[in-house]
N, C-alpha and C. Protein backbone atom coordinates (compact mmCIF):
# COMPACT_ATOMS: atom_id res chain seq x y z
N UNK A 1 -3.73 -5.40 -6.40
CA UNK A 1 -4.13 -6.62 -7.08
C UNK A 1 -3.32 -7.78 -6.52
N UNK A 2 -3.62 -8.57 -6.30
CA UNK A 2 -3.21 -10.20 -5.62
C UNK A 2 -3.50 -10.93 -6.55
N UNK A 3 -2.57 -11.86 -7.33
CA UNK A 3 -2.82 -12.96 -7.97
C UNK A 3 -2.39 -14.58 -7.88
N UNK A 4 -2.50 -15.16 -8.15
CA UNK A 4 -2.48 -16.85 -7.54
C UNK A 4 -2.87 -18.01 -8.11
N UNK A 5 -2.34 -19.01 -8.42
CA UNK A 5 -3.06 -20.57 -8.63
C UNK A 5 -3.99 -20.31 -7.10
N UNK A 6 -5.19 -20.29 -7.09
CA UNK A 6 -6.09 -20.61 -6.43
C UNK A 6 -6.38 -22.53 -5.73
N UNK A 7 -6.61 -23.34 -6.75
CA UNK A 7 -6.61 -24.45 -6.31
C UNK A 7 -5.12 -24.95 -5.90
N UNK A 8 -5.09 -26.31 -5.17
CA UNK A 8 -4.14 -27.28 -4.65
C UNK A 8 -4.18 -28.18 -5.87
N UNK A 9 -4.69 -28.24 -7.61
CA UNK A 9 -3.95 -28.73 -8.33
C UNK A 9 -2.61 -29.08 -9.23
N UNK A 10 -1.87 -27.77 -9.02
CA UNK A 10 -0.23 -27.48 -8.77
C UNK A 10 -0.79 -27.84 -10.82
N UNK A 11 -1.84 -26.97 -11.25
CA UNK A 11 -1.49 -26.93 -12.92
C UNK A 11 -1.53 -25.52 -13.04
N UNK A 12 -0.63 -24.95 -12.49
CA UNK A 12 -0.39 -22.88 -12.58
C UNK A 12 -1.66 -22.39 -13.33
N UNK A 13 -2.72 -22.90 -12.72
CA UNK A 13 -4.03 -21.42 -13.14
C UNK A 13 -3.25 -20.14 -12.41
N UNK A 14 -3.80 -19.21 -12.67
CA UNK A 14 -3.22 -17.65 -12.23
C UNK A 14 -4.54 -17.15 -12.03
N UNK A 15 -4.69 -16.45 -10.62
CA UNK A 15 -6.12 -15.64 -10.50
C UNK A 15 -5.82 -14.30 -10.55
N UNK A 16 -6.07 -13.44 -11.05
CA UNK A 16 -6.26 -11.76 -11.09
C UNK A 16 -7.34 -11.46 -10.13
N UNK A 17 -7.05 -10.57 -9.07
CA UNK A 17 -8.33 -10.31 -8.43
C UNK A 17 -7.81 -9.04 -8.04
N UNK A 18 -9.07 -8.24 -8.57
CA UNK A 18 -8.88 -6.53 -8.59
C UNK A 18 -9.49 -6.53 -7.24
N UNK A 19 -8.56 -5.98 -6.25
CA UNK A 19 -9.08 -4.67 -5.14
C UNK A 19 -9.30 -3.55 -5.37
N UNK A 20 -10.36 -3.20 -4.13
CA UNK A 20 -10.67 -1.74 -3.69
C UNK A 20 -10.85 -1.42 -2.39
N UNK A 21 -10.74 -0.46 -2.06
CA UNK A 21 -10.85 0.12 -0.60
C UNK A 21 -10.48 1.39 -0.69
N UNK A 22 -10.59 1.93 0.83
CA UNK A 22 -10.25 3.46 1.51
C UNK A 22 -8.89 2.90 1.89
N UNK A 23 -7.84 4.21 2.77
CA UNK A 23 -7.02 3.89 3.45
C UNK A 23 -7.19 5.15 4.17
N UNK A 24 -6.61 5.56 5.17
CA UNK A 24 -6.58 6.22 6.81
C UNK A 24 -5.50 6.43 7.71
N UNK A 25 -4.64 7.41 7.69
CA UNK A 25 -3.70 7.09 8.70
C UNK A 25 -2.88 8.41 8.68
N UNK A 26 -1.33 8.22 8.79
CA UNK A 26 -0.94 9.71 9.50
C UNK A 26 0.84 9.74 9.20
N UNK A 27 1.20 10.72 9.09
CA UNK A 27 2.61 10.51 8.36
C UNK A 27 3.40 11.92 9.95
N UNK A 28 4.80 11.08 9.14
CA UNK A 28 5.63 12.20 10.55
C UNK A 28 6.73 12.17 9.89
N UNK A 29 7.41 13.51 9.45
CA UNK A 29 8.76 13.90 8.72
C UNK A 29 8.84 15.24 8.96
N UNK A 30 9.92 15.45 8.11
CA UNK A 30 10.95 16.78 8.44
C UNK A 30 11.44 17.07 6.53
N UNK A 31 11.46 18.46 6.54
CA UNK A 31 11.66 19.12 4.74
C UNK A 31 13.01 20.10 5.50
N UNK A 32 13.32 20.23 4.86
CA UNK A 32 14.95 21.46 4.76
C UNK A 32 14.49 21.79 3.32
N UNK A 33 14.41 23.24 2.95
CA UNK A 33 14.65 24.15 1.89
C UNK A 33 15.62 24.71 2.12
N UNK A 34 16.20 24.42 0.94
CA UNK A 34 17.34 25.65 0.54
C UNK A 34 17.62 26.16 -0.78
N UNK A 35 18.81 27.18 -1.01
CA UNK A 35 18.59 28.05 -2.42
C UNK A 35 17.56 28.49 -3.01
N UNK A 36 16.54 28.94 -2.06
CA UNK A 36 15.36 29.36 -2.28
C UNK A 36 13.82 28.54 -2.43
N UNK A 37 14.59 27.95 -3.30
CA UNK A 37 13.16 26.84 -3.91
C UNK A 37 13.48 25.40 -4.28
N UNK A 38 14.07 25.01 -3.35
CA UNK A 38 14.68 23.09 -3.50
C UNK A 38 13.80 22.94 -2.36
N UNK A 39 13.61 21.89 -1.85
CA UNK A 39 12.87 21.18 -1.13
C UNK A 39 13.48 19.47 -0.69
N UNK A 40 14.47 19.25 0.26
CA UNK A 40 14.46 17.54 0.37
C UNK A 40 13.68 17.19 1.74
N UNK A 41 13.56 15.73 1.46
CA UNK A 41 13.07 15.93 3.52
C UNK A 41 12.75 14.30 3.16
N UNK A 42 12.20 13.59 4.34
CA UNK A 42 12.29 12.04 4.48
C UNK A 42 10.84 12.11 5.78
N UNK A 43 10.33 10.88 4.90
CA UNK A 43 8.70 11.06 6.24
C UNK A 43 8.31 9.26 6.15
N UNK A 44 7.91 9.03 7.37
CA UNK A 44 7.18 7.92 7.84
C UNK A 44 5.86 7.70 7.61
N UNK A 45 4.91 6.99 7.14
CA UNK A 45 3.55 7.14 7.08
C UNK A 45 2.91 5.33 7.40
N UNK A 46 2.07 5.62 7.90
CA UNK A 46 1.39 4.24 8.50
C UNK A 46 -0.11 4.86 8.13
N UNK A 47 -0.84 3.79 7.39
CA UNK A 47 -1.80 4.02 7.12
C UNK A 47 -2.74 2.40 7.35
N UNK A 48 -4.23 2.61 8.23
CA UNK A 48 -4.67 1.65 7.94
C UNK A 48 -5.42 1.50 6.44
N UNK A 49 -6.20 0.12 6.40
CA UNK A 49 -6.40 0.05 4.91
C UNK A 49 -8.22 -0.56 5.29
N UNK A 50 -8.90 -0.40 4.06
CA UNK A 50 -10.04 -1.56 4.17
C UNK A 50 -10.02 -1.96 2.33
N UNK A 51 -8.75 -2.63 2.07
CA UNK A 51 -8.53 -2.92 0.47
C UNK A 51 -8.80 -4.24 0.07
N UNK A 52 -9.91 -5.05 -0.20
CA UNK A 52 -10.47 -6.31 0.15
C UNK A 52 -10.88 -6.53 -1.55
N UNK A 53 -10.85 -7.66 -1.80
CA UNK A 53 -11.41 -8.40 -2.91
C UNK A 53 -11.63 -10.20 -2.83
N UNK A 54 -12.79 -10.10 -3.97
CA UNK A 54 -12.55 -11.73 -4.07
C UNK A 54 -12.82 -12.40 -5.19
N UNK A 55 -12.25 -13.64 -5.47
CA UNK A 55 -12.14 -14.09 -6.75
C UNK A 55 -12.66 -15.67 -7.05
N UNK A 56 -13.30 -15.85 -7.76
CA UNK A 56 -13.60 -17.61 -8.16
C UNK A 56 -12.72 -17.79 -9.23
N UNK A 57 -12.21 -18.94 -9.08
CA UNK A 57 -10.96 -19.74 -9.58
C UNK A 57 -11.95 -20.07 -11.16
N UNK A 58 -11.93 -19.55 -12.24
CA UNK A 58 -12.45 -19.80 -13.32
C UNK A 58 -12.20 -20.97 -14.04
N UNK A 59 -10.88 -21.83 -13.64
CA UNK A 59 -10.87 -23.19 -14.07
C UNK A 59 -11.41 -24.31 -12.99
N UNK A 60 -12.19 -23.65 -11.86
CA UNK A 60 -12.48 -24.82 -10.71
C UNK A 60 -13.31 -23.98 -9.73
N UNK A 61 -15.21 -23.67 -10.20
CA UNK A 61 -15.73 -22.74 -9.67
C UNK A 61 -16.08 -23.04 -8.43
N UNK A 62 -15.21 -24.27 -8.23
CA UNK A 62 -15.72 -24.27 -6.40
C UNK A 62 -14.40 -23.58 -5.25
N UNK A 63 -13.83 -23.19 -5.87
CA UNK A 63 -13.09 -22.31 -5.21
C UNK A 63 -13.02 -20.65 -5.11
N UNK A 64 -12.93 -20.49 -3.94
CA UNK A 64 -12.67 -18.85 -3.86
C UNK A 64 -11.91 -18.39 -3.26
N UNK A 65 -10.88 -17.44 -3.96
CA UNK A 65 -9.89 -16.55 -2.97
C UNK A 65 -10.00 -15.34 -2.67
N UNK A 66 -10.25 -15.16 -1.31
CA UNK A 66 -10.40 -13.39 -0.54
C UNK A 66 -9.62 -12.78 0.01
N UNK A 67 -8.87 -11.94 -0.65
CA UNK A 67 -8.12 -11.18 -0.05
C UNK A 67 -8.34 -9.57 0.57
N UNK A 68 -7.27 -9.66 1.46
CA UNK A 68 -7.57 -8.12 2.13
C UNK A 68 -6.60 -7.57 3.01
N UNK A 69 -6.03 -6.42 2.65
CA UNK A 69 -4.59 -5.55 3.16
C UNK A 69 -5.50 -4.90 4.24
N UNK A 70 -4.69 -5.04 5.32
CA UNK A 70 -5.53 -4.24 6.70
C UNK A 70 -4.26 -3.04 6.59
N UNK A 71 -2.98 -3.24 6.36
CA UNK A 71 -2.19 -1.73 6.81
C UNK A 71 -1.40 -1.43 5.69
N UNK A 72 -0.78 -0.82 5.61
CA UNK A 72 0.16 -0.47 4.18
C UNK A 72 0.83 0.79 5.43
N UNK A 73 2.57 1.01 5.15
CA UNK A 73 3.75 1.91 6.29
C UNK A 73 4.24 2.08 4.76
N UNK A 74 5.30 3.08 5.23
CA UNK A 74 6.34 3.40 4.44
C UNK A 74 7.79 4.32 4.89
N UNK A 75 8.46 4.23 4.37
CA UNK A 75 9.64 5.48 5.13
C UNK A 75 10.15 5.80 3.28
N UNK A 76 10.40 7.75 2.79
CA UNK A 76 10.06 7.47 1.56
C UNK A 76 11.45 8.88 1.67
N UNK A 77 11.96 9.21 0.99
CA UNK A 77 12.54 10.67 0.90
C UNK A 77 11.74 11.10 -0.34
N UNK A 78 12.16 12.36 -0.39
CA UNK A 78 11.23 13.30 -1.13
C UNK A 78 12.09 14.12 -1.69
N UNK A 79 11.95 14.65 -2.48
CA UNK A 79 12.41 16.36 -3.49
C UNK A 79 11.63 16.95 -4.37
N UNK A 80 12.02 18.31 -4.42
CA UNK A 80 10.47 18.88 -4.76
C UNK A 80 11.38 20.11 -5.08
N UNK A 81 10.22 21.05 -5.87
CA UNK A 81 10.86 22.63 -5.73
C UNK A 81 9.78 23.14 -5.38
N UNK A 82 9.93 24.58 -5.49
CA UNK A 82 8.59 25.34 -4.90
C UNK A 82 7.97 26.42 -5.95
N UNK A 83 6.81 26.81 -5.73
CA UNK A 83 6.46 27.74 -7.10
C UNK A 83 5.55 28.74 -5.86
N UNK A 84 6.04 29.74 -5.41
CA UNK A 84 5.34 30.38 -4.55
C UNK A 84 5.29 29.80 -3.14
N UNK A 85 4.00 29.36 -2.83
CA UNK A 85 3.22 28.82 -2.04
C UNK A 85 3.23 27.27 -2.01
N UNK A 86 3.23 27.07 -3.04
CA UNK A 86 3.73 25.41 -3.67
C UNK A 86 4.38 24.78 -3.54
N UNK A 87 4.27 23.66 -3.32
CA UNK A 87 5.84 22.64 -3.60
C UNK A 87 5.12 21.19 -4.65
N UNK A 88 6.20 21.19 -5.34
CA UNK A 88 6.15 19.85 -6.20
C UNK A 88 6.92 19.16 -5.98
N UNK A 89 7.03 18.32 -6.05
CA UNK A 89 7.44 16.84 -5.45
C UNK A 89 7.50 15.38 -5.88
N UNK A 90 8.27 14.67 -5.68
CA UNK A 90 8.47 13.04 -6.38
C UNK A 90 8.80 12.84 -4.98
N UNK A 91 8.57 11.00 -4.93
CA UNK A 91 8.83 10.11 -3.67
C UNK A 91 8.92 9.22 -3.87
N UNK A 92 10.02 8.35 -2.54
CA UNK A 92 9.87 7.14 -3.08
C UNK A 92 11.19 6.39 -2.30
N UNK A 93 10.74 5.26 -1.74
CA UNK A 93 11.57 4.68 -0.71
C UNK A 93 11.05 2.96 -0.63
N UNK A 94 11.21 2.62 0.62
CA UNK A 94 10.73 1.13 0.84
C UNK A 94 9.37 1.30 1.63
N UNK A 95 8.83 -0.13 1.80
CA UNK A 95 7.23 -0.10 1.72
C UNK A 95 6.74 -1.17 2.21
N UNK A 96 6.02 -1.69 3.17
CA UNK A 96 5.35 -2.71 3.76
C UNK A 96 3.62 -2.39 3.63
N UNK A 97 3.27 -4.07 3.49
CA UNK A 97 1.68 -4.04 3.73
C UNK A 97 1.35 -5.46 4.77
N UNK A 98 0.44 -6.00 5.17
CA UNK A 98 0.05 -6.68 5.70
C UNK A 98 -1.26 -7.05 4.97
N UNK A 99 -1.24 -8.76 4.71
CA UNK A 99 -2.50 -8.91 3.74
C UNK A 99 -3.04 -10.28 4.72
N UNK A 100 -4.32 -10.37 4.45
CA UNK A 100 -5.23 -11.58 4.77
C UNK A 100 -5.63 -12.17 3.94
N UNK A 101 -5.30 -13.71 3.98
CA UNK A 101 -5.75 -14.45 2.81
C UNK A 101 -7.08 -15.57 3.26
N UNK A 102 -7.96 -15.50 2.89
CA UNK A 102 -8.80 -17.30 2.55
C UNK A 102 -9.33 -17.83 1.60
N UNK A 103 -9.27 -19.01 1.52
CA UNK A 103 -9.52 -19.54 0.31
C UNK A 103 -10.60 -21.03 0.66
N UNK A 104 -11.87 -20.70 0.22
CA UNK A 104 -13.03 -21.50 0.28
C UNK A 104 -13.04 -22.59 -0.20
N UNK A 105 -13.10 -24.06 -0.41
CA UNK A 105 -13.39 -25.02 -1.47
C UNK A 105 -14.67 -25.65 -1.52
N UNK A 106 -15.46 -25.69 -1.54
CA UNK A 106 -17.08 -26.13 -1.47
C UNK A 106 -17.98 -26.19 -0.41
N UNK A 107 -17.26 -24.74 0.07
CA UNK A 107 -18.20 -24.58 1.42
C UNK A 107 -17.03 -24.89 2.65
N UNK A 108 -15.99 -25.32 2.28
CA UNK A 108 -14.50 -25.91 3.76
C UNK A 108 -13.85 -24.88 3.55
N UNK A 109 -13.69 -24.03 4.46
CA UNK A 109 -12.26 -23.15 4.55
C UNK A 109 -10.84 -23.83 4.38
N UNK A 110 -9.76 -24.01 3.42
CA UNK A 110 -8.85 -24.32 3.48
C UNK A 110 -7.43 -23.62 4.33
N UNK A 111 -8.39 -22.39 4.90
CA UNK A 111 -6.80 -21.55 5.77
C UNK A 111 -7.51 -20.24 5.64
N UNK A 112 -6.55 -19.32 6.55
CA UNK A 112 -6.60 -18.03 6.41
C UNK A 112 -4.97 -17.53 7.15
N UNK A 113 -4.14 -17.86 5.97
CA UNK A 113 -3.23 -17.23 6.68
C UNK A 113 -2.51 -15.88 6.44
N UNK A 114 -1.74 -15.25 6.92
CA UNK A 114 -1.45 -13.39 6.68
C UNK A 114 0.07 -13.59 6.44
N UNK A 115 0.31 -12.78 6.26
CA UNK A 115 2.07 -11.92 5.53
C UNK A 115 1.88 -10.98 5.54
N UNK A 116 3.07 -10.14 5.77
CA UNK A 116 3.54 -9.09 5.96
C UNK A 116 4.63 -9.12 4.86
N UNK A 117 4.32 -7.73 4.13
CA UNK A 117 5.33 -8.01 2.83
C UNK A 117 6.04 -6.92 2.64
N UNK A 118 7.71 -7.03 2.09
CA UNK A 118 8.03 -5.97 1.37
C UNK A 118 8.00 -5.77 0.57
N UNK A 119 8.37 -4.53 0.51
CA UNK A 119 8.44 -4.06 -1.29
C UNK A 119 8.73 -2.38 -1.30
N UNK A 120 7.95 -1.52 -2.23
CA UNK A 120 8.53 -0.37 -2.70
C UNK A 120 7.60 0.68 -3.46
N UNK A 121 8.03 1.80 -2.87
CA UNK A 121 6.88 2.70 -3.88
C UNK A 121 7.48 3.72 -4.19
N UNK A 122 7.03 4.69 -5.08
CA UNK A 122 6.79 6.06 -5.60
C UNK A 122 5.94 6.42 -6.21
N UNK A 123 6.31 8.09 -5.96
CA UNK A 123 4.89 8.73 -6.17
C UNK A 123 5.39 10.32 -6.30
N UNK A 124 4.17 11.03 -5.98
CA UNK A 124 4.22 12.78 -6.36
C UNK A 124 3.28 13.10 -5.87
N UNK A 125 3.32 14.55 -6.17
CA UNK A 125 2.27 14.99 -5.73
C UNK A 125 2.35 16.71 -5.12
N UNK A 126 1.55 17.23 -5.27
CA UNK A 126 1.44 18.96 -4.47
C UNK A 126 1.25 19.03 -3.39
N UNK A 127 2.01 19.84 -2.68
CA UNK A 127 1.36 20.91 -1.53
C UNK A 127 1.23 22.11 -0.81
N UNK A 128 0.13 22.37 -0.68
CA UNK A 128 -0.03 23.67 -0.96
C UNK A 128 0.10 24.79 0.69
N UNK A 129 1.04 25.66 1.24
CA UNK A 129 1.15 26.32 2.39
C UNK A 129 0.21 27.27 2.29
N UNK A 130 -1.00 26.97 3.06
CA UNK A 130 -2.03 28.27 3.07
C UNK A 130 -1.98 28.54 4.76
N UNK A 131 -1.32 28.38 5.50
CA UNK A 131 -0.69 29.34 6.55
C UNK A 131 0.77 28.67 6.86
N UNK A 132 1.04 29.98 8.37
CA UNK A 132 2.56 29.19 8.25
C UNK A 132 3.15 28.17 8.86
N UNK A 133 2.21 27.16 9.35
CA UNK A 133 2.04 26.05 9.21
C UNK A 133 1.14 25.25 9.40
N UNK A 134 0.46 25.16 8.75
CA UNK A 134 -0.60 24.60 7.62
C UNK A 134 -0.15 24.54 6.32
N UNK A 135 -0.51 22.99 5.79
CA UNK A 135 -0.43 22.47 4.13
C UNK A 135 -1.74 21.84 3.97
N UNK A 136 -2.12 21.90 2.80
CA UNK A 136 -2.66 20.90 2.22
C UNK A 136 -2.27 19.94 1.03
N UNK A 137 -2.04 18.70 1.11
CA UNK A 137 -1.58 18.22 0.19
C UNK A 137 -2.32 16.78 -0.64
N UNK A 138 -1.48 16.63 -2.12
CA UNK A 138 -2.83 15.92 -2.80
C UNK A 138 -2.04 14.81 -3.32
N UNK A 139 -1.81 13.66 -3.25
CA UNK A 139 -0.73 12.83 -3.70
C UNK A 139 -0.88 11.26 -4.61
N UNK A 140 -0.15 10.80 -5.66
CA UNK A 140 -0.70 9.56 -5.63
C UNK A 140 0.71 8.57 -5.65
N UNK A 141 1.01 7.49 -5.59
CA UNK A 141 1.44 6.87 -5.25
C UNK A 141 1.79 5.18 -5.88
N UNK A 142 2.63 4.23 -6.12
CA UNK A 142 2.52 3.28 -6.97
C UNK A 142 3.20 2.27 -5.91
N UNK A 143 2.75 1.12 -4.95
CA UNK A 143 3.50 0.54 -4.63
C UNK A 143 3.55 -1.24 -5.10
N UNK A 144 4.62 -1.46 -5.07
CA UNK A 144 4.80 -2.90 -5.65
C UNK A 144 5.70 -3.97 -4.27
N UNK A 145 4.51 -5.18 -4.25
CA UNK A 145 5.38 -6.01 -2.80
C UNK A 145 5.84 -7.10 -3.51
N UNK A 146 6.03 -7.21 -5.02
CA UNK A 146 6.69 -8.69 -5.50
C UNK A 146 5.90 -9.74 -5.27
N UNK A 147 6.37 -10.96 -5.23
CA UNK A 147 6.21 -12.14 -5.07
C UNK A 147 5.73 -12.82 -3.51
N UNK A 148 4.95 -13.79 -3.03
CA UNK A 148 5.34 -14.46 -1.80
C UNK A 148 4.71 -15.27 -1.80
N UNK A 149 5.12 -16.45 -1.59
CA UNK A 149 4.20 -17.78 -1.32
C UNK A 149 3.57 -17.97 0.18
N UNK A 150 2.14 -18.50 0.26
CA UNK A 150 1.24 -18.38 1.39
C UNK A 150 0.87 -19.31 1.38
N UNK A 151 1.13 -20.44 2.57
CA UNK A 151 0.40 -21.71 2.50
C UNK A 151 -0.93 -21.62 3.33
N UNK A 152 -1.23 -22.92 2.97
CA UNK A 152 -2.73 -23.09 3.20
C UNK A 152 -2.56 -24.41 4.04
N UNK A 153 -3.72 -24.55 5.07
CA UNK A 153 -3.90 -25.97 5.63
C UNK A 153 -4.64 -27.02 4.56
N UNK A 154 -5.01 -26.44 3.57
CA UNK A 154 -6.15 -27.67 2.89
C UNK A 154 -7.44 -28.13 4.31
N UNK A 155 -8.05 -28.74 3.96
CA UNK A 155 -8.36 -29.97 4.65
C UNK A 155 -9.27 -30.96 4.08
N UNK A 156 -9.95 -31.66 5.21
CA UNK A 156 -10.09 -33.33 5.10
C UNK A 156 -11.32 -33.53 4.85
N UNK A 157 -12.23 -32.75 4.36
CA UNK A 157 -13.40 -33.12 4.03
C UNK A 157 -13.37 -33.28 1.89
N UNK A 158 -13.04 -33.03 1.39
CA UNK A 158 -12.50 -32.34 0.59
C UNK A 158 -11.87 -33.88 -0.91
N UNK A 159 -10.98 -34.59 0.18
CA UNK A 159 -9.79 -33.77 0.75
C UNK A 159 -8.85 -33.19 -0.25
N UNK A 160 -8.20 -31.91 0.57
CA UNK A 160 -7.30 -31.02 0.07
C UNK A 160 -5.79 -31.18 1.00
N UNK A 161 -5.15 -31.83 0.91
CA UNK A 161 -3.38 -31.60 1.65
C UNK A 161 -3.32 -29.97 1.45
N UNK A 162 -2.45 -29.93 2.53
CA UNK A 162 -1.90 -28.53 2.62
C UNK A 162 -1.50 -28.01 1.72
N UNK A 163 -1.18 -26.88 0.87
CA UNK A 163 -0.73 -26.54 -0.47
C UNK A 163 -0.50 -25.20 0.13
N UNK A 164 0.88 -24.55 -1.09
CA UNK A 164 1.51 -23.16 -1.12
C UNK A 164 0.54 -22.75 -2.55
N UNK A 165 0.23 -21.07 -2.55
CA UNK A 165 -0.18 -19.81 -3.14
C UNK A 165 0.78 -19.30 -3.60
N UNK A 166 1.01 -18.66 -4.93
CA UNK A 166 2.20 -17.63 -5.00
C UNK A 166 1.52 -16.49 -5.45
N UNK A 167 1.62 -15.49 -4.31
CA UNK A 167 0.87 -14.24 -4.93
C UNK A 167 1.72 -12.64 -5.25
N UNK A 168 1.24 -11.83 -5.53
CA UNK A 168 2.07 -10.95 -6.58
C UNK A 168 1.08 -9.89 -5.91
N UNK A 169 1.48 -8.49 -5.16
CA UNK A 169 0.73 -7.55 -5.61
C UNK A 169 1.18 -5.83 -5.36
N UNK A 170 0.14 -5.40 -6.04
CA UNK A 170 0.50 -3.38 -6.57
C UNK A 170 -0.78 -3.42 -5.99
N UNK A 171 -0.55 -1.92 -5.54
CA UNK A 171 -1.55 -0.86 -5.14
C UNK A 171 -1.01 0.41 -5.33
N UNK A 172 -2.28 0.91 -5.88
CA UNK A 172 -2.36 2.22 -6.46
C UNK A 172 -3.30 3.48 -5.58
N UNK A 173 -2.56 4.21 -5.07
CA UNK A 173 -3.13 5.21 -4.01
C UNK A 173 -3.43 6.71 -5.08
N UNK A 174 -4.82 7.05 -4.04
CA UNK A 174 -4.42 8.76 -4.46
C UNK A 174 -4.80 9.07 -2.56
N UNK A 175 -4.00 10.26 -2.28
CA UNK A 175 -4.40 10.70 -1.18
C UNK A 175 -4.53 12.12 -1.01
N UNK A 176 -5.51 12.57 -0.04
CA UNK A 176 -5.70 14.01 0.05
C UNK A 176 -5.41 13.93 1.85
N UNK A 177 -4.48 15.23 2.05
CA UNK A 177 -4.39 15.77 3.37
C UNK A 177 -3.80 16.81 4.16
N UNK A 178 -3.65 16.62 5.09
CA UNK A 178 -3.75 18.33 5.69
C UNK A 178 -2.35 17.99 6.57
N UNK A 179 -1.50 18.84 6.60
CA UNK A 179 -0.53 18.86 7.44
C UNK A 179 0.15 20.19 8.49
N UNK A 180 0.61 19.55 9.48
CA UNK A 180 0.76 20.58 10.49
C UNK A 180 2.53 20.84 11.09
N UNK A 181 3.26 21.93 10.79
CA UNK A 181 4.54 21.76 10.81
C UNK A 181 4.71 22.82 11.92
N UNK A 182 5.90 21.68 12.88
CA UNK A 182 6.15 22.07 14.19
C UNK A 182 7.27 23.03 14.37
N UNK A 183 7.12 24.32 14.75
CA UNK A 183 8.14 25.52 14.64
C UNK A 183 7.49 26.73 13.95
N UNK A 184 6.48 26.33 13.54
CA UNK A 184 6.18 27.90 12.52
C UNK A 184 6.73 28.27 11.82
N UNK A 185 6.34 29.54 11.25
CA UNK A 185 7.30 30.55 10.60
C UNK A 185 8.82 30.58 10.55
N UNK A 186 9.01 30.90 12.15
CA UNK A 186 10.65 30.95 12.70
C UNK A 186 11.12 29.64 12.15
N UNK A 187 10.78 28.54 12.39
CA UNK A 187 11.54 26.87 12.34
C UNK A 187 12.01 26.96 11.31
N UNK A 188 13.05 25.71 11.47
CA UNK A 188 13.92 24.83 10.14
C UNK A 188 13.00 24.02 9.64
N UNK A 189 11.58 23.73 9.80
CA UNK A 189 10.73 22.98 8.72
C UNK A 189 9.45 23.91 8.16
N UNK A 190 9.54 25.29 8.28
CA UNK A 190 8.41 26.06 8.74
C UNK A 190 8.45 25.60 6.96
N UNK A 191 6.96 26.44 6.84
CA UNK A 191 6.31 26.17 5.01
C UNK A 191 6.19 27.53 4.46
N UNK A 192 7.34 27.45 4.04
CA UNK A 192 7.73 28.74 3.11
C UNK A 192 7.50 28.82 2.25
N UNK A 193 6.98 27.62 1.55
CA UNK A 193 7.12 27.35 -0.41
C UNK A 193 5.63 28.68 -0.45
């Protein structure tokens, strides 16, 4: 969700604008078990996104703001125990997205400019070793990038002066996927759970 004074009237309207989309992409880490059934380990994941929405400014319907996250990364540690075949798990580290902003005023584009934001997530989730290395795993996820102001060019038909956005946003993941661990059986990451 991305929210915002939409117009360049600087009287704090606030826009709520619910996203949706897929996301796509591919993670790379390392687990150590020990005492049988503990589980820690630390993983990278880069995922692209297609998480897009758009909103009319309800105090000034000639405006519209469209937003849209093209990537969402993360670097997260993990702990988990194991129940057999299983592992359960919590996560949760630091967190970047990349968002696209524009904002329409009666037909004039006032800008389209992007940020790259930090912020932070956690999450959980199962996975399941149905060979010895092969997982499948099922996860969801909570990330939050805070605050950031995004200016705009305005322009001159309008006219609109340049003006700052302050936007706010969370995304809420579920993911399903398949993983492949390098060493097998024998290895220090093999999938024992």
């Amino acid at each position: 969700m991305a929210n915002g004074a939409i117009d360049a009237t600087l009287t704090g309207q606030t826009a709520n604008t619910d996203m949706s989309g897929g996301i796509y992409g591919g993670q790379l880490g390392c687990d150590f078990q020990f005492n049988g059934s503990f589980v820690i380990g630390i993983e990278g994941s880069l995922s692209g996104s297609k998480i897009t929405g758009t909103n009319m400014d309800q105090f000034n319907a000639t405006w519209t703001l469209r937003a849209q996250t093209d990537w969402i990364a993360s670097v997260t540690g993990r702990v988990g125990i194991t129940a057999d075949r299983a592992l359960i798990y919590i996560r949760g580290g630091v967190a970047w997205a990349h968002n696209n902003f524009e904002i329409e005023n009666t037909g004039f584009l006032d800008g389209r400019p992007s940020a790259t934001r930090l912020g932070w997530v956690v999450g959980g989730g199962i996975e399941w070793a149905f060979a010895p290395s092969w997982s499948v795993f099922l996860e969801g996820n909570y990330y939050d990038f805070n605050s950031t102001d995004v200016a705009f060019a305005g322009d001159v038909f309008n006219p609109t002066p340049p003006f700052t956005v302050r936007t706010s946003q969370t995304i809420e993941t579920v993911k399903f996927g398949v993983n492949y661990r390098f060493g097998g059986a024998a290895g220090p990451v093999s999938a024992r759970y």
